[in-house]
Protein backbone atom coordinates (compact mmCIF):
# COMPACT_ATOMS: atom_id res chain seq x y z
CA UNK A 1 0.33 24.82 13.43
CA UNK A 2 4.35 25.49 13.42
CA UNK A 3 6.23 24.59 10.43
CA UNK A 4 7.67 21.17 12.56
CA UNK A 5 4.59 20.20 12.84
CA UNK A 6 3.73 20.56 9.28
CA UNK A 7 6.40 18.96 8.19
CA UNK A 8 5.76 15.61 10.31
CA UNK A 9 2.42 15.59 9.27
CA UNK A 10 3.13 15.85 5.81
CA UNK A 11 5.92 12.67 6.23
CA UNK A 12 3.50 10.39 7.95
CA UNK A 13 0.78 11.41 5.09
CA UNK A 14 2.90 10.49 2.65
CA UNK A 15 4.48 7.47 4.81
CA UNK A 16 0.82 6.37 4.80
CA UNK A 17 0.25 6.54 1.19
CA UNK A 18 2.94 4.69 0.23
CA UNK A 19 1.69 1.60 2.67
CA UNK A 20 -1.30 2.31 1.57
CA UNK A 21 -0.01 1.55 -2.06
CA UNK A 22 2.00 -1.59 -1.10
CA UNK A 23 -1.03 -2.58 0.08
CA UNK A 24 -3.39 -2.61 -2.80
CA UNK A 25 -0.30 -3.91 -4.83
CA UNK A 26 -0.11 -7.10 -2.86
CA UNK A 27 -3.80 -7.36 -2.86
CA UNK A 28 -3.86 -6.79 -6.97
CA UNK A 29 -0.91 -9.43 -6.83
CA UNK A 30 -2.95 -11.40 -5.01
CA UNK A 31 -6.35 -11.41 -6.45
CA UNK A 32 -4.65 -11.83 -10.06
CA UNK A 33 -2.38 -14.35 -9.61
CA UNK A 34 -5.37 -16.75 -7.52
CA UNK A 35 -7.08 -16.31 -11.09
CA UNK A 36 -4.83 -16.69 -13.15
CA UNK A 37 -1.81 -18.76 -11.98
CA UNK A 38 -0.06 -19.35 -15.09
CA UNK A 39 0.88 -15.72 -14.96
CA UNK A 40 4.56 -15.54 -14.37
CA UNK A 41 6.16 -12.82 -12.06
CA UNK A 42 6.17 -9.58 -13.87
CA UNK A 43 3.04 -10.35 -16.10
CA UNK A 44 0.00 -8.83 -13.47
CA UNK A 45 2.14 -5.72 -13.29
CA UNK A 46 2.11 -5.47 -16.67
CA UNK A 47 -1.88 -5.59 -16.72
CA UNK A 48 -2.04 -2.96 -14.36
CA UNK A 49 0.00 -0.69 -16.17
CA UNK A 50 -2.03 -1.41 -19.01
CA UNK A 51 -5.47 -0.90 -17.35
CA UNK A 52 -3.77 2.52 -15.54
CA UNK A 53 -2.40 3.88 -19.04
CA UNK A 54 -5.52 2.56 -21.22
CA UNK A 55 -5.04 1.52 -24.58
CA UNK A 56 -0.84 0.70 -26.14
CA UNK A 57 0.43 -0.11 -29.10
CA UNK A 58 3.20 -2.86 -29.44
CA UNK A 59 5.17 0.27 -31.09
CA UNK A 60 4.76 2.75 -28.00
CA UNK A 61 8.17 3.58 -26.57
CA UNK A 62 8.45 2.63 -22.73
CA UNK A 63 7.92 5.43 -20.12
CA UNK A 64 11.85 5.14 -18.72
């Protein structure tokens, strides 16, 4: 394979993993909000950065 062709196939791979992300985010969304819809907006995300990191503290600093 030539380096062009490398390099396209490398953008689409990673082209597809980001849809591929905004997909299972909107499903997550989805699924979490249907069972629990007193959630409000920013509240699933914060469960799955909770479930993805494991275990916080209310005195860990934020990541950014």
């Amino acid at each position: 394979m030539d380096e062009t062709t490398l390099k396209k196939t490398f953008f689409l791979m990673m082209k597809r993993n980001v849809l591929e992300s905004i997909t299972l985010e909107q499903r997550f969304q989805k699924n979490v909000m249907s069972k629990f819809s007193e959630l409000s907006k920013n509240q699933p995300k914060v469960i799955k950065i909770t479930g993805m990191i494991g275990k916080m503290k209310a005195s860990m600093k934020p990541l950014v």
